[in-house]
Protein backbone atom coordinates (compact mmCIF):
# COMPACT_ATOMS: atom_id res chain seq x y z
CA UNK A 1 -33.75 68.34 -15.48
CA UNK A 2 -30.95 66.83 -17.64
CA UNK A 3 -31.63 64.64 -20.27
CA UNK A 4 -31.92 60.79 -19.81
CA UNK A 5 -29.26 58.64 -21.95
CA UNK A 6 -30.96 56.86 -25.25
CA UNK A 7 -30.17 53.88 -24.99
CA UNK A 8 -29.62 50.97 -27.67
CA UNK A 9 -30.51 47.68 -28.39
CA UNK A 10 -28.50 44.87 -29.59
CA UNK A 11 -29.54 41.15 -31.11
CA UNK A 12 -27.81 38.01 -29.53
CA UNK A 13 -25.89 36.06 -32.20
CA UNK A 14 -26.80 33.14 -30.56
CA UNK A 15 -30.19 33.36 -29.14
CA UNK A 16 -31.21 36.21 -31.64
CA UNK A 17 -33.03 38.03 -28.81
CA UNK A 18 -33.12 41.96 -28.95
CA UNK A 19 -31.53 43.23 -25.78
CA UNK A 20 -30.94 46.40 -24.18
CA UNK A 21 -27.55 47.36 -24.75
CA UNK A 22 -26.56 47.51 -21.04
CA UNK A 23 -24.26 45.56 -18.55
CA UNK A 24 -27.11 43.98 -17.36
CA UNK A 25 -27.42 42.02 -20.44
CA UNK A 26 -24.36 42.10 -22.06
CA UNK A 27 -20.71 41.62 -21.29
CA UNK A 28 -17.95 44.82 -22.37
CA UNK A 29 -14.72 43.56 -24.05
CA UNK A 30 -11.80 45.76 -24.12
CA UNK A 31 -14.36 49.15 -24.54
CA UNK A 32 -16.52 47.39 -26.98
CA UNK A 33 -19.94 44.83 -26.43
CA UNK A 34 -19.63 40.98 -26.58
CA UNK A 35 -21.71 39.29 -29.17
CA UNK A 36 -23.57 37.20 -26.76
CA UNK A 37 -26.23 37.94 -24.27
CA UNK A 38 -24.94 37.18 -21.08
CA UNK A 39 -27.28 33.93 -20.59
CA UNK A 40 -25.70 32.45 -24.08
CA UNK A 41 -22.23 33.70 -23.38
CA UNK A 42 -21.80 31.63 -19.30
CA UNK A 43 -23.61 28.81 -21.60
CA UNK A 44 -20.75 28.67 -24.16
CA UNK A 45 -18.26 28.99 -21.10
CA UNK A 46 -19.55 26.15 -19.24
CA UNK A 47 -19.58 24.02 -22.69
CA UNK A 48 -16.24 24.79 -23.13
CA UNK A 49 -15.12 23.86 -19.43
CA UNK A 50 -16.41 20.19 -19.75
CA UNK A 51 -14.38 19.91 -23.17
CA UNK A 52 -11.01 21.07 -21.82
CA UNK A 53 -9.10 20.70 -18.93
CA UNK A 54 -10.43 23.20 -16.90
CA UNK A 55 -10.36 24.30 -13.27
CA UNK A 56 -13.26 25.60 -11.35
CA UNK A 57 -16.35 24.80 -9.11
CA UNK A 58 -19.33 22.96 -9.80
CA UNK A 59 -22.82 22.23 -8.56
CA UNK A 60 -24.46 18.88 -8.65
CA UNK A 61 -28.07 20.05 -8.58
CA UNK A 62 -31.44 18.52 -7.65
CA UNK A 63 -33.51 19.93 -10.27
CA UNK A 64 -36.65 19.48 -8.37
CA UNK A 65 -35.84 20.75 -4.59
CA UNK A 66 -33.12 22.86 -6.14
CA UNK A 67 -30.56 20.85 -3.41
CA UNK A 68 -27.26 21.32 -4.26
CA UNK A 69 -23.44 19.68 -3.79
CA UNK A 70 -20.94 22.33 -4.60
CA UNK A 71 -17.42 21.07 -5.33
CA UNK A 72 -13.96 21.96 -6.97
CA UNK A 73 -11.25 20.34 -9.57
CA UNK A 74 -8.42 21.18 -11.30
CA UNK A 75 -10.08 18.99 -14.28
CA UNK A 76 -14.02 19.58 -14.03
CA UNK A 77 -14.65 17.06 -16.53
CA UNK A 78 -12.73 14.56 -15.46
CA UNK A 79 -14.16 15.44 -11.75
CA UNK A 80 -17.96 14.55 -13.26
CA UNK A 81 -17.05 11.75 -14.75
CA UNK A 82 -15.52 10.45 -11.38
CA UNK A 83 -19.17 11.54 -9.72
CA UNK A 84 -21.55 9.90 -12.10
CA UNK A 85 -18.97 6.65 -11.99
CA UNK A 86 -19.37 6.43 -7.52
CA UNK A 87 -23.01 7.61 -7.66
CA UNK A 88 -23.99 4.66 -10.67
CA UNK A 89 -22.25 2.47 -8.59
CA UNK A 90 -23.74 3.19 -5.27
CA UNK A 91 -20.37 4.28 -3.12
CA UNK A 92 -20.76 7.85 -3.13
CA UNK A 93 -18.75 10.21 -0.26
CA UNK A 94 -22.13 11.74 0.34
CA UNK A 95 -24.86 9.44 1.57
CA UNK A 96 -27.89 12.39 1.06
CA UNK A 97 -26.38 12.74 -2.51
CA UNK A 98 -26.74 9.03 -3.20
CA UNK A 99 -29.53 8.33 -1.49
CA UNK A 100 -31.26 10.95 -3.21
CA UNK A 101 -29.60 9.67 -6.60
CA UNK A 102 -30.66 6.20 -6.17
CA UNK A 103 -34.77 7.58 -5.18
CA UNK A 104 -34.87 10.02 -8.27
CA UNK A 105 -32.79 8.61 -10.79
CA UNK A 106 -29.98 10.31 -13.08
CA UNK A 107 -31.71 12.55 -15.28
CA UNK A 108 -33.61 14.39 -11.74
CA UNK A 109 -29.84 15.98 -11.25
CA UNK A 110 -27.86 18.58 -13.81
CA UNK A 111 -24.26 19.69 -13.45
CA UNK A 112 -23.45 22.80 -13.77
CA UNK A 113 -20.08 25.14 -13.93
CA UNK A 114 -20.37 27.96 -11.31
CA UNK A 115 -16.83 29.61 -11.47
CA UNK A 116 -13.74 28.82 -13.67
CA UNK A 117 -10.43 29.24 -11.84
CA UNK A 118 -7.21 30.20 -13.25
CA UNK A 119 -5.10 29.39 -10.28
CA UNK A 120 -5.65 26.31 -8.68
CA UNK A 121 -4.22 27.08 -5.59
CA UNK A 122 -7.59 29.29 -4.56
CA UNK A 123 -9.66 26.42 -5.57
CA UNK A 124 -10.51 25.70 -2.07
CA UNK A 125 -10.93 29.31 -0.81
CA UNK A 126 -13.63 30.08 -3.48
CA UNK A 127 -15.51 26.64 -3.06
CA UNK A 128 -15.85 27.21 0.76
CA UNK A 129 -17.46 30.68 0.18
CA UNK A 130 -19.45 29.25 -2.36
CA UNK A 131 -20.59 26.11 0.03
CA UNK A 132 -21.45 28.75 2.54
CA UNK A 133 -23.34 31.22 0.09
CA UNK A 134 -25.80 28.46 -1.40
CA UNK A 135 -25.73 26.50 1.89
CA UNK A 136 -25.05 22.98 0.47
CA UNK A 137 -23.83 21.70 4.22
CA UNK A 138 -27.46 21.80 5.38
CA UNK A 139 -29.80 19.51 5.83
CA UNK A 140 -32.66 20.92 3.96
CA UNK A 141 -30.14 22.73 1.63
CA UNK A 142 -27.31 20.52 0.09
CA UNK A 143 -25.26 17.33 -0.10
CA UNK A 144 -21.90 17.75 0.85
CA UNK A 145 -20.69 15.47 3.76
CA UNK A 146 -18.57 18.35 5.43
CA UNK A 147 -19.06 22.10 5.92
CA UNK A 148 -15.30 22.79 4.76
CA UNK A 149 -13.92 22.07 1.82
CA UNK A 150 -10.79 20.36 1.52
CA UNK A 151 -9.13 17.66 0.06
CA UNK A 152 -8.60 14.07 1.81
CA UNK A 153 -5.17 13.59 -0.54
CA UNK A 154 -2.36 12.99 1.49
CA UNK A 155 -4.23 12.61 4.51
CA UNK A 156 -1.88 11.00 7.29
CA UNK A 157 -3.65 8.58 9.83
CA UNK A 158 -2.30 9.28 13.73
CA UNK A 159 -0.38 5.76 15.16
CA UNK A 160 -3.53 4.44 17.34
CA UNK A 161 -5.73 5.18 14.00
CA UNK A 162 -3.13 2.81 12.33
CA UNK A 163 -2.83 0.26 15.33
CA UNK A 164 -6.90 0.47 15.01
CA UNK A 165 -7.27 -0.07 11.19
CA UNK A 166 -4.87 -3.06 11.35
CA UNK A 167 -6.41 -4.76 14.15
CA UNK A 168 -9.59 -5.04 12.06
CA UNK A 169 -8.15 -6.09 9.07
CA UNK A 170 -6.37 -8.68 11.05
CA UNK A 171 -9.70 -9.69 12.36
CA UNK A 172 -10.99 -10.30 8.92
CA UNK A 173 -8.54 -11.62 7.02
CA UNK A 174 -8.79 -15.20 6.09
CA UNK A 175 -5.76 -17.64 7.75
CA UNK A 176 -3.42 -19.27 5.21
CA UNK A 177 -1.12 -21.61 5.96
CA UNK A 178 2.36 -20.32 4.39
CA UNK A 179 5.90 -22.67 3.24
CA UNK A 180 8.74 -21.72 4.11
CA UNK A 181 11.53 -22.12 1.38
CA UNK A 182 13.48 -24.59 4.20
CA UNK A 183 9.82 -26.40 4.11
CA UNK A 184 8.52 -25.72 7.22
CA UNK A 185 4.83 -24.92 7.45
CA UNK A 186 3.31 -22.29 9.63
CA UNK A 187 -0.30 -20.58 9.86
CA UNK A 188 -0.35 -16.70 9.10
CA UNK A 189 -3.17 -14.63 10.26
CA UNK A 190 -2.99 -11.57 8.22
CA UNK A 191 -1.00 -12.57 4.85
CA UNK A 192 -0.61 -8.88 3.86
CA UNK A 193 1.36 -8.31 7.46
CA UNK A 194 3.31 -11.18 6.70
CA UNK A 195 4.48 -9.78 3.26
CA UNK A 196 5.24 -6.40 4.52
CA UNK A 197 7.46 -7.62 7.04
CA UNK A 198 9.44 -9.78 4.73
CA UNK A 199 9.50 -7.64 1.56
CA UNK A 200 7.49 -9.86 -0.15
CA UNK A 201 5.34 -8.59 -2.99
CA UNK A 202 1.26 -9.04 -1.31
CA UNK A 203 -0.52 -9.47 -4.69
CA UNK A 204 1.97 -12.10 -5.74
CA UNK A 205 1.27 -14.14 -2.76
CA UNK A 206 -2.03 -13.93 -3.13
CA UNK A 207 -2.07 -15.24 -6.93
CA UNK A 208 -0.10 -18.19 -4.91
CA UNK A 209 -2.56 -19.32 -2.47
CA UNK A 210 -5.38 -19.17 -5.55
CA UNK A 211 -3.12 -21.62 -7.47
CA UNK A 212 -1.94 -19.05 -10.30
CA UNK A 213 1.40 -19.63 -9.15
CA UNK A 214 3.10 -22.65 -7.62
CA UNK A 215 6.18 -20.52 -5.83
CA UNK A 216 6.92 -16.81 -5.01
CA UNK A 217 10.86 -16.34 -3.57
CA UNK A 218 10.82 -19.85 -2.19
CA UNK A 219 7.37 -19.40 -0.48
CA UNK A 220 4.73 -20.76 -1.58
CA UNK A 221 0.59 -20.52 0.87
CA UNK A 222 -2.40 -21.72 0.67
CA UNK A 223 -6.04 -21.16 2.62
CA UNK A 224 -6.36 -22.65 6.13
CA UNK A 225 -9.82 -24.06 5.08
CA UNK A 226 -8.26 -25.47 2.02
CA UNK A 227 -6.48 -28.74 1.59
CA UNK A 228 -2.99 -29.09 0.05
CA UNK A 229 -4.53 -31.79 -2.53
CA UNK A 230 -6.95 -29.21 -3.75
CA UNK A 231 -4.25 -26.58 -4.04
CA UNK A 232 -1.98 -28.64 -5.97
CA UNK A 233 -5.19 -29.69 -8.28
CA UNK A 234 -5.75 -25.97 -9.01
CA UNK A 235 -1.86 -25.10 -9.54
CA UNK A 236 -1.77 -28.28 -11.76
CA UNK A 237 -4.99 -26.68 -13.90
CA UNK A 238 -2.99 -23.25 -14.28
CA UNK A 239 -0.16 -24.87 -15.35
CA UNK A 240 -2.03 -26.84 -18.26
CA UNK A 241 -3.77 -23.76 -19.18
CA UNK A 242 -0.68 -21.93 -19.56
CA UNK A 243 1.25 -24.50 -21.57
CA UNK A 244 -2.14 -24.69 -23.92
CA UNK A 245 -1.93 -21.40 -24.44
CA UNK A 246 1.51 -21.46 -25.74
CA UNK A 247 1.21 -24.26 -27.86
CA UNK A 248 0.21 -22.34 -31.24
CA UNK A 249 -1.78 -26.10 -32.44
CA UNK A 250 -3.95 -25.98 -29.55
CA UNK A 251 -5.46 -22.32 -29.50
CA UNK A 252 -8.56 -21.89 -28.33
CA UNK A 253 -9.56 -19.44 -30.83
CA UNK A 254 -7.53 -20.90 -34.13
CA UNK A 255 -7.12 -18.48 -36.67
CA UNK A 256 -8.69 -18.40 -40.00
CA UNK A 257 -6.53 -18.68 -43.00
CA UNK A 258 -7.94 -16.90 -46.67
CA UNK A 259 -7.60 -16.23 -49.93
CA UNK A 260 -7.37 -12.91 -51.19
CA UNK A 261 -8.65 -13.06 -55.29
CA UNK A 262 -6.84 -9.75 -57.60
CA UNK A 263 -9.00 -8.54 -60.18
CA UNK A 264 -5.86 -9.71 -62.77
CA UNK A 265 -6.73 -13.81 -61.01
CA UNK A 266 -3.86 -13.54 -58.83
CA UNK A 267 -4.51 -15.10 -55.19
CA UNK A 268 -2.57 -14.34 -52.26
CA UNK A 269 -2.94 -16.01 -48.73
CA UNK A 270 -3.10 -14.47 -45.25
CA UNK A 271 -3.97 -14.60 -42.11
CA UNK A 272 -3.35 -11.45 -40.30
CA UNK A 273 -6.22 -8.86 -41.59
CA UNK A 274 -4.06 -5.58 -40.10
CA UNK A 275 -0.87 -6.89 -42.07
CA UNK A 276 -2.55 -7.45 -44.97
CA UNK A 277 -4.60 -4.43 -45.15
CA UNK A 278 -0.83 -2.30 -44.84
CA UNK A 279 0.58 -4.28 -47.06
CA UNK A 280 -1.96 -3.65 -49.53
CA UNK A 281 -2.09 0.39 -48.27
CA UNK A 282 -6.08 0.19 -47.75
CA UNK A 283 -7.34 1.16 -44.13
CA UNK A 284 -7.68 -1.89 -41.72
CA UNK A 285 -11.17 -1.06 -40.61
CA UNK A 286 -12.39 -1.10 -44.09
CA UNK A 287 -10.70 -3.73 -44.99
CA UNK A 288 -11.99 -6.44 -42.09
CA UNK A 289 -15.16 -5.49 -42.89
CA UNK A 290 -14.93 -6.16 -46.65
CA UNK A 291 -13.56 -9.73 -45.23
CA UNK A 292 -15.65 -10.01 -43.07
CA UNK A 293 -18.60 -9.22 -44.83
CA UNK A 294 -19.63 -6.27 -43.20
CA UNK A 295 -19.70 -4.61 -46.67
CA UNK A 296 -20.77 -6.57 -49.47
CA UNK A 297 -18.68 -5.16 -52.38
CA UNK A 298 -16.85 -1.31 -51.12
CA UNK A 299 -15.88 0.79 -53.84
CA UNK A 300 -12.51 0.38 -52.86
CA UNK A 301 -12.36 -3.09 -53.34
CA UNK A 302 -14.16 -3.46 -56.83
CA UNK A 303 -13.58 -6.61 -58.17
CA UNK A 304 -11.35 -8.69 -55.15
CA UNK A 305 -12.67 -11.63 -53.67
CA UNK A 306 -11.87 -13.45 -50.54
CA UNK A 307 -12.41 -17.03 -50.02
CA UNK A 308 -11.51 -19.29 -46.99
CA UNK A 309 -9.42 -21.86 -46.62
CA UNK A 310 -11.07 -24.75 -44.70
């Protein structure tokens, strides 16, 4: 019988465990072992990939019923960020995800970095074998909404879908009665429609029939339910609050004028804290909050004063 190989051991720089000094625990590098265990070394990895812009696929995981929702992104990061933003916010893609979200809370569910992926073009090849290996279509097994991965960017709707999708927006969209720049009135069903046909710009119309503007190209709308007296009121109001705003005597927040005190008695009087704080060559942030009072008396401004000017 032939001899059985000795084999080593080998301590974790990071964990300080004392491993075997075999694949199975450790990862080979050009012929010689990595530093880390394997454990500590996918750890650093995954650290890494949420503090870069990274590609790869994730898990959002139940840490309780061990329910998962496997996804991809070119920026994983950025991609979590998005998830925790919908989910917070109650309009997440996956209704099991949020539902279970909402029950459990935020801290029942961990992300976590399965693969990173160098070429972003097999993103969706390796998440669909990963959605299939850990089963996250299922019921009783996952979140995610569909059993294939894809993407729903540049996603083209067929004509009837269109025809369908305008019909009910038509159907809900408030009327407003629109001027014509020859001054003829006429009621418009679907304002949006009415823009798009005439090149008009949608979100300017609307700030028009709120009152933000009086006239857009000659056009000018207003609600069906609402009267042109109470239009003109509001449109009147804007155009006050505008002009006030302008007028530099009539701010509502009216700047504070001080006096800056040298340690030689010299005074010098300013307004603007950033101007004054390059002017002098100090760093703004310390130097509003010496005016400010933030700091009492900073090292940096040993024997200066400030005084305002009522």
């Amino acid at each position: 019988m032939g001899k059985s190989a000795v084999v080593g051991e080998r301590q974790c720089t990071k964990c300080q465990r004392i491993l075997p000094e075999t694949s199975k625990f450790f990862y080979r590098d050009r012929g010689a072992w990595a530093a880390r265990c394997k454990p500590c070394f996918i750890a650093k990895q995954k650290d890494w990939a949420l503090s870069k812009r990274v590609a790869g696929i994730y898990v959002i995981q139940h840490c309780s019923s061990g329910q998962v929702y496997v996804g991809s992104a070119g920026c994983l990061r950025q991609r979590w960020s998005q998830h925790r933003h919908l989910l917070r916010s109650g309009r997440h893609h996956s209704p099991r995800l949020q539902r279970a979200w909402t029950r459990d809370g935020e801290k029942a569910f961990a992300f976590k970095v399965l693969e990173l992926v160098d070429r972003e073009d097999l993103l969706i090849t390796i998440e669909q074998a990963w959605i299939e290996f850990l089963g996250a279509y299922n019921k009783r097994g996952g979140y995610n909404a569909l059993p294939q991965a894809g993407r729903v960017t540049g996603y083209q709707h067929t004509e009837e879908t269109k025809a369908l999708l305008l019909k009910q927006n038509v159907a809900k969209a408030q009327a407003y009665i629109v001027t014509f720049p020859d001054g003829r009135e006429e009621e418009v069903q679907h304002l949006g429609q009415f823009c798009r046909e005439r090149e008009l710009h949608t979100s300017t119309m609307f700030q028009v029939g709120k009152g933000s503007k009086r006239t857009y190209k000659g056009y000018s709308c207003r609600l069906a339910t609402m009267s042109r007296e109470a239009w003109e009121s509001n449109v009147a109001l804007e155009e006050a609050r505008v002009v006030a705003k302008r007028d530099p005597n009539n701010r509502r927040f009216p700047t504070q004028r001080r006096v800056l005190i040298h340690p030689d008695g010299t005074r010098q009087e300013f307004v603007n804290i950033l101007k004054t704080a390059k002017s002098l060559g100090v760093p703004p942030r310390t130097f509003h909050a010496f005016v400010t009072g933030e700091y009492k008396t900073p090292v940096l401004f040993a024997g200066y004063a400030v005084q305002d000017i009522h």
